[in-house]
N, C-alpha and C. Protein backbone atom coordinates (compact mmCIF):
# COMPACT_ATOMS: atom_id res chain seq x y z
N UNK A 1 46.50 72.85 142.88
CA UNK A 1 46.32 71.64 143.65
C UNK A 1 47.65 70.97 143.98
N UNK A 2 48.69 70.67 142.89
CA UNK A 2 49.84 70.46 143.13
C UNK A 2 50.51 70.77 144.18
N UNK A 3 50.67 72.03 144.37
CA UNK A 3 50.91 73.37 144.97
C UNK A 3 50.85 73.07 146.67
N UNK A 4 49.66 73.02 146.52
CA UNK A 4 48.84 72.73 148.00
C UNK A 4 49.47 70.84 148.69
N UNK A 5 49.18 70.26 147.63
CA UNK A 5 49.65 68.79 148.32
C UNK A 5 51.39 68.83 148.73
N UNK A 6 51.93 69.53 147.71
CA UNK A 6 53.21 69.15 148.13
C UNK A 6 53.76 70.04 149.33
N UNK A 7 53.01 71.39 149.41
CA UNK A 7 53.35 72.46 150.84
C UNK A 7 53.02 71.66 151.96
N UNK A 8 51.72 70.98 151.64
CA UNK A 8 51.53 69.83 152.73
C UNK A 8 52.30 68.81 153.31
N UNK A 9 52.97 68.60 152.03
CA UNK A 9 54.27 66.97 152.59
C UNK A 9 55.20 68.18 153.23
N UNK A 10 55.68 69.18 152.77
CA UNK A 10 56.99 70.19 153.55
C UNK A 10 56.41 70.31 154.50
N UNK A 11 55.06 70.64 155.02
CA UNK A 11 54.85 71.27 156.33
C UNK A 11 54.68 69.84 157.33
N UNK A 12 54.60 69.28 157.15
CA UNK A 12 54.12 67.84 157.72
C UNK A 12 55.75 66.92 158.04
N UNK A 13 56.53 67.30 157.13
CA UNK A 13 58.22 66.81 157.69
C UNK A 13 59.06 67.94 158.50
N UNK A 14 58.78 69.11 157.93
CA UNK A 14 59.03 69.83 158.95
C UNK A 14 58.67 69.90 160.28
N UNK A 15 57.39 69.91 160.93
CA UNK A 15 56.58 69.81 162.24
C UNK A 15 57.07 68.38 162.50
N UNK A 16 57.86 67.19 161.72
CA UNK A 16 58.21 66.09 162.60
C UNK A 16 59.97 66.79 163.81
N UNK A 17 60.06 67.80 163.14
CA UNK A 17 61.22 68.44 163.61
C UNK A 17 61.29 68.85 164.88
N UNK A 18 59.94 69.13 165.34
CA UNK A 18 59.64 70.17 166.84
C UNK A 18 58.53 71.55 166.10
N UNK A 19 58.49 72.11 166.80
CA UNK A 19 58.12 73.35 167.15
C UNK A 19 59.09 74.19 166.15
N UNK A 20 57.72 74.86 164.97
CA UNK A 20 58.63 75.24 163.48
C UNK A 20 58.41 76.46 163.85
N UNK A 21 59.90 77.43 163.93
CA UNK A 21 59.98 79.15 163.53
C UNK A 21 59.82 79.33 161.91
N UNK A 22 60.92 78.38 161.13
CA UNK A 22 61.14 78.54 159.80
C UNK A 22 61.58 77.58 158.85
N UNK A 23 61.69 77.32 157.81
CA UNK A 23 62.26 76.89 156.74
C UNK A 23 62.72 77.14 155.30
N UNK A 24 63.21 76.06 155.00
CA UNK A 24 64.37 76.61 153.49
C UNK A 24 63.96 75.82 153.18
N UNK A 25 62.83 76.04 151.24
CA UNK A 25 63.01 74.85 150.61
C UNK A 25 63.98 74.84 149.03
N UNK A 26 64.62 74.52 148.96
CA UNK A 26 65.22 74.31 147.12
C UNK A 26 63.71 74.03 146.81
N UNK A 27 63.84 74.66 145.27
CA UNK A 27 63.00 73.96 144.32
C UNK A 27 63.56 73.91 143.01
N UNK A 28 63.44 73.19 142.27
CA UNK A 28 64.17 73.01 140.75
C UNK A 28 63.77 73.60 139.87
N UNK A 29 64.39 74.33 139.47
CA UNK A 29 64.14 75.16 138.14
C UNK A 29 62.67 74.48 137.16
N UNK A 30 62.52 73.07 136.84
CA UNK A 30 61.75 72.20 136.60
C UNK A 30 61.04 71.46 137.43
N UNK A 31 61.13 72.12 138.77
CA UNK A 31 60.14 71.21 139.91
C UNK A 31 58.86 71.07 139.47
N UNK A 32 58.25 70.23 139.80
CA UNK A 32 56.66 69.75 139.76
C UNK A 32 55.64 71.03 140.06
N UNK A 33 55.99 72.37 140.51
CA UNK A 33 55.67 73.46 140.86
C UNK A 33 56.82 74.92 140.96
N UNK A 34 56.19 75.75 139.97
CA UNK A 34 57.45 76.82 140.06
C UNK A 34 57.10 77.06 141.46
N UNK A 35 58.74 78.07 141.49
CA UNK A 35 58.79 78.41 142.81
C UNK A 35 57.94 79.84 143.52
N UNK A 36 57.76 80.65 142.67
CA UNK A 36 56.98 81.16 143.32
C UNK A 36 55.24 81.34 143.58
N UNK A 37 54.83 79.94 142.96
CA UNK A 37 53.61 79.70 142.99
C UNK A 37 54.14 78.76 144.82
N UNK A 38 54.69 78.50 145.29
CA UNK A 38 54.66 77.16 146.35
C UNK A 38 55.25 78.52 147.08
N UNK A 39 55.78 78.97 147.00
CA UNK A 39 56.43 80.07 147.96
C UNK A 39 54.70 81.01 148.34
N UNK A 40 54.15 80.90 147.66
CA UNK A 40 52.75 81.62 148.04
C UNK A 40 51.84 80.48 148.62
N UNK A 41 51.74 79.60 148.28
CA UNK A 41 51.07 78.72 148.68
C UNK A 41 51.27 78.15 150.74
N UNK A 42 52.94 78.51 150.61
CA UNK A 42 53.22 77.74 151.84
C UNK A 42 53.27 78.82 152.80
N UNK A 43 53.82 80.49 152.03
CA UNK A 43 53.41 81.71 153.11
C UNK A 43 51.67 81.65 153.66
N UNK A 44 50.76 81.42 152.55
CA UNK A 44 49.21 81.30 153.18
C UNK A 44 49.16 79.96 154.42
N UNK A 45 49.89 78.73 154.30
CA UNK A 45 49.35 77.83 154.92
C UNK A 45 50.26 77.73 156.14
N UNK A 46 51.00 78.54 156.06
CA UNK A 46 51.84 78.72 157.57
C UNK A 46 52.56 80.04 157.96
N UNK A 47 51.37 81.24 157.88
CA UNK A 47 51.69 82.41 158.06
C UNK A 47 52.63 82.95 159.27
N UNK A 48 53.05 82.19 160.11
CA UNK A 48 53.44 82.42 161.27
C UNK A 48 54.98 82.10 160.73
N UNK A 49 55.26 81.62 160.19
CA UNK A 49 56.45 80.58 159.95
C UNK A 49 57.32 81.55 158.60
N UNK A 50 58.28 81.69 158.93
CA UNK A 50 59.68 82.44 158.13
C UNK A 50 59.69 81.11 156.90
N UNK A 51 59.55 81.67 155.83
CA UNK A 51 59.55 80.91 154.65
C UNK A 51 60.31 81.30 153.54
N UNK A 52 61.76 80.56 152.96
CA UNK A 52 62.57 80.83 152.22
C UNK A 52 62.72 79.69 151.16
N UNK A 53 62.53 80.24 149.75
CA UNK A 53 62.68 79.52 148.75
C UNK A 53 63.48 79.84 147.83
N UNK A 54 64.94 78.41 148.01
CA UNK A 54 66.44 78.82 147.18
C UNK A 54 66.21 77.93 145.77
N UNK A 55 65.91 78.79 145.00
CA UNK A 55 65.77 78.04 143.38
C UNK A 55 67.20 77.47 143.31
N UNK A 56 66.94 76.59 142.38
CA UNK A 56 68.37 75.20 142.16
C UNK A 56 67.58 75.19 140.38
N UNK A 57 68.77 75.97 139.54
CA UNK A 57 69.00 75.71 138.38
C UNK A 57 69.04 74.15 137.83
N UNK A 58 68.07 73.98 136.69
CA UNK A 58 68.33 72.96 135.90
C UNK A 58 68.94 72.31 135.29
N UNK A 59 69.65 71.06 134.94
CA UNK A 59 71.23 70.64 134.33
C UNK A 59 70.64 69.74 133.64
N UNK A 60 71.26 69.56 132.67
CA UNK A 60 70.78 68.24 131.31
C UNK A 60 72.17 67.99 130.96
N UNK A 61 71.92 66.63 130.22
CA UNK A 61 72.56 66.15 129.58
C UNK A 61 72.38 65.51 128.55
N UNK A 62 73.47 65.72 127.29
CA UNK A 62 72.52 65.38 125.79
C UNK A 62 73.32 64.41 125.18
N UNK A 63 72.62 63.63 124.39
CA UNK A 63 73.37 62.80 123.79
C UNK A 63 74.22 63.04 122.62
N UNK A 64 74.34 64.19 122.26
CA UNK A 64 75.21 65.50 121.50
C UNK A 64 76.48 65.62 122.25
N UNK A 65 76.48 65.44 123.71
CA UNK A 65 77.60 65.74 124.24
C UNK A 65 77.68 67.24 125.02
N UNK A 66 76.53 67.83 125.12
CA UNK A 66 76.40 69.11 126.03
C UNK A 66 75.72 68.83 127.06
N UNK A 67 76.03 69.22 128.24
CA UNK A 67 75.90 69.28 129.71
C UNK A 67 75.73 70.73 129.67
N UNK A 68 75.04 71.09 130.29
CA UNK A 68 74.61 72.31 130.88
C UNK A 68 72.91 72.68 130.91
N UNK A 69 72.50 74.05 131.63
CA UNK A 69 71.42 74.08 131.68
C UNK A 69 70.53 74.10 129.93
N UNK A 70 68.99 73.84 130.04
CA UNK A 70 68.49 73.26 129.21
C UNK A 70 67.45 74.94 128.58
N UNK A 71 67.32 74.64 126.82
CA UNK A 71 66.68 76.18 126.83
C UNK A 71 65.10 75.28 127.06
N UNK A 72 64.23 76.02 128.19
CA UNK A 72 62.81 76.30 129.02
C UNK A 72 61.92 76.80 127.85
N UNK A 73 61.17 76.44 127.53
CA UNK A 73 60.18 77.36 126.68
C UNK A 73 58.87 77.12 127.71
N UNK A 74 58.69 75.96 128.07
CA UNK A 74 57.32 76.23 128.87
C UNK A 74 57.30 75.29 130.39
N UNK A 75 56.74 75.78 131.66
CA UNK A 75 56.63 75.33 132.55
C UNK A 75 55.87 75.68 133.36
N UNK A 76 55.12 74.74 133.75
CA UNK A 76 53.93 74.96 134.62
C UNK A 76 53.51 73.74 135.14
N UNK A 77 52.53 73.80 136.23
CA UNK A 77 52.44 72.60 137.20
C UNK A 77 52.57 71.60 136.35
N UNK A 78 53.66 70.97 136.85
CA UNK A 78 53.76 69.14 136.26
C UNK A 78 54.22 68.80 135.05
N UNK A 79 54.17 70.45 134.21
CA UNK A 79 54.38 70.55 132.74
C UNK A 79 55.60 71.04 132.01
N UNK A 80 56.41 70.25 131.60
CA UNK A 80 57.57 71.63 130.96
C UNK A 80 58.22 71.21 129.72
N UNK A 81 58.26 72.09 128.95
CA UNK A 81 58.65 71.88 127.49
C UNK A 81 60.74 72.41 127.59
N UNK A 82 61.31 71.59 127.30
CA UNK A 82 62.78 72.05 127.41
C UNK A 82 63.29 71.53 126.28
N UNK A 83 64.76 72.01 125.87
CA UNK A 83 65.54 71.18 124.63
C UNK A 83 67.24 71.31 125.27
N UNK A 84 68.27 70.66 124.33
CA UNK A 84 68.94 71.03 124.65
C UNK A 84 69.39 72.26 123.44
N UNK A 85 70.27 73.29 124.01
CA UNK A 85 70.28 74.56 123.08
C UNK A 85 71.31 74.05 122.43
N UNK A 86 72.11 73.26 122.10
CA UNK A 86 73.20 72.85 121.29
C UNK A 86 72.37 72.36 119.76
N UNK A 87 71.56 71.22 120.18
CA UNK A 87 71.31 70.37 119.15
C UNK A 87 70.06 70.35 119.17
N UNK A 88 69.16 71.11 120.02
CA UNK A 88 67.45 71.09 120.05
C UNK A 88 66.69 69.68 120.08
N UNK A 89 67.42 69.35 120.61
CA UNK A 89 66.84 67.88 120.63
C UNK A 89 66.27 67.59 121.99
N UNK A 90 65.97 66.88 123.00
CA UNK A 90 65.02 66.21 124.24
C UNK A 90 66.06 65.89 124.91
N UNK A 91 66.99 66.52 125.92
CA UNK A 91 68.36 66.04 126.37
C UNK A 91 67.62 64.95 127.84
N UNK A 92 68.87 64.65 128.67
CA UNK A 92 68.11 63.82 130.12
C UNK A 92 68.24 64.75 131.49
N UNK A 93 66.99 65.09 131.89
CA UNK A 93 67.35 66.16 133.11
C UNK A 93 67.96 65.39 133.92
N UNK A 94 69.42 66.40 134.97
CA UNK A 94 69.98 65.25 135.86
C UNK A 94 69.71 66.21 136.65
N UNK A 95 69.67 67.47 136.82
CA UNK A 95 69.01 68.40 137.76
C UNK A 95 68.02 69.06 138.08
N UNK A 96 67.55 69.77 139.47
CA UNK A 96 66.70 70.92 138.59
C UNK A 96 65.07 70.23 138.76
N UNK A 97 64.92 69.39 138.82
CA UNK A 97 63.42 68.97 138.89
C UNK A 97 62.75 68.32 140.25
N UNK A 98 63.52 68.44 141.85
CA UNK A 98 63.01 68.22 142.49
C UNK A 98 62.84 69.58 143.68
N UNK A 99 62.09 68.97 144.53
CA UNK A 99 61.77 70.31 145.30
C UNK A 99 62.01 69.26 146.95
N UNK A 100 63.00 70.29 147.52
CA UNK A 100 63.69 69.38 149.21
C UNK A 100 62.88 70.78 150.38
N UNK A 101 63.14 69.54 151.16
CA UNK A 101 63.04 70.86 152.52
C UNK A 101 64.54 70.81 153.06
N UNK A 102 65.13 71.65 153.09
CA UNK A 102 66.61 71.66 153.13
C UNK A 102 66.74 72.33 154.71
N UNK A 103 66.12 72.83 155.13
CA UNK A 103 66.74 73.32 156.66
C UNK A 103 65.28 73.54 157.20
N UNK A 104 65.27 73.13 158.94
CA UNK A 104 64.18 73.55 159.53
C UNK A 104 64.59 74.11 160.85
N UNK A 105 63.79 75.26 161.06
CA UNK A 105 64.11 76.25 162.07
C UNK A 105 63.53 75.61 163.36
N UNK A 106 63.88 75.08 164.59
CA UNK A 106 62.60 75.36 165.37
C UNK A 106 63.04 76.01 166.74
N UNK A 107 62.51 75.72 167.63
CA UNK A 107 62.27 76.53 168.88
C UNK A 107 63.22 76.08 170.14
């Protein structure tokens, strides 16, 4: 369901563009939807349309003092279990968790 609403907001800002050949979306390593569940979702709902999805790695920051990506144990719609791998503790995502429409193709 996720999946479906948010292909909807991409396809709906894109078509404010003109007349769509294609698009590029980032999605965050921790987006609200992995990427290749929305990469299927948005090939079914706009089969005509060239569809490219550039994953964008996750970045944290801990109050330990490590910056870098975060160890993932679980993620799924809306859901994700992460730590930081230094100190295993709940670091602050500063990356990595949104999903853009980054380029639109049109005619």
């Amino acid at each position: 369901m996720h999946d479906t609403i948010i292909s909807q907001d991409i396809i709906e800002a894109a078509k404010r563009q003109g007349k769509v050949k294609g698009i590029i979306v980032e999605v965050g390593e921790l987006g609200h939807v992995p990427a290749e569940e929305l990469m299927e979702t948005l090939s079914r709902m706009v089969p005509n349309w060239y569809v490219q999805i550039v994953p964008k790695k996750a970045k944290i920051r801990c109050l330990c003092g490590y910056t870098g990506e975060p160890k993932i144990l679980e993620h799924t719609h809306g859901h994700s279990v992460y730590f930081c791998p230094k100190c295993k503790k709940v670091p602050e995502l500063v990356e990595g968790k949104d999903i853009i429409l980054k380029e639109v193709e049109v005619e």
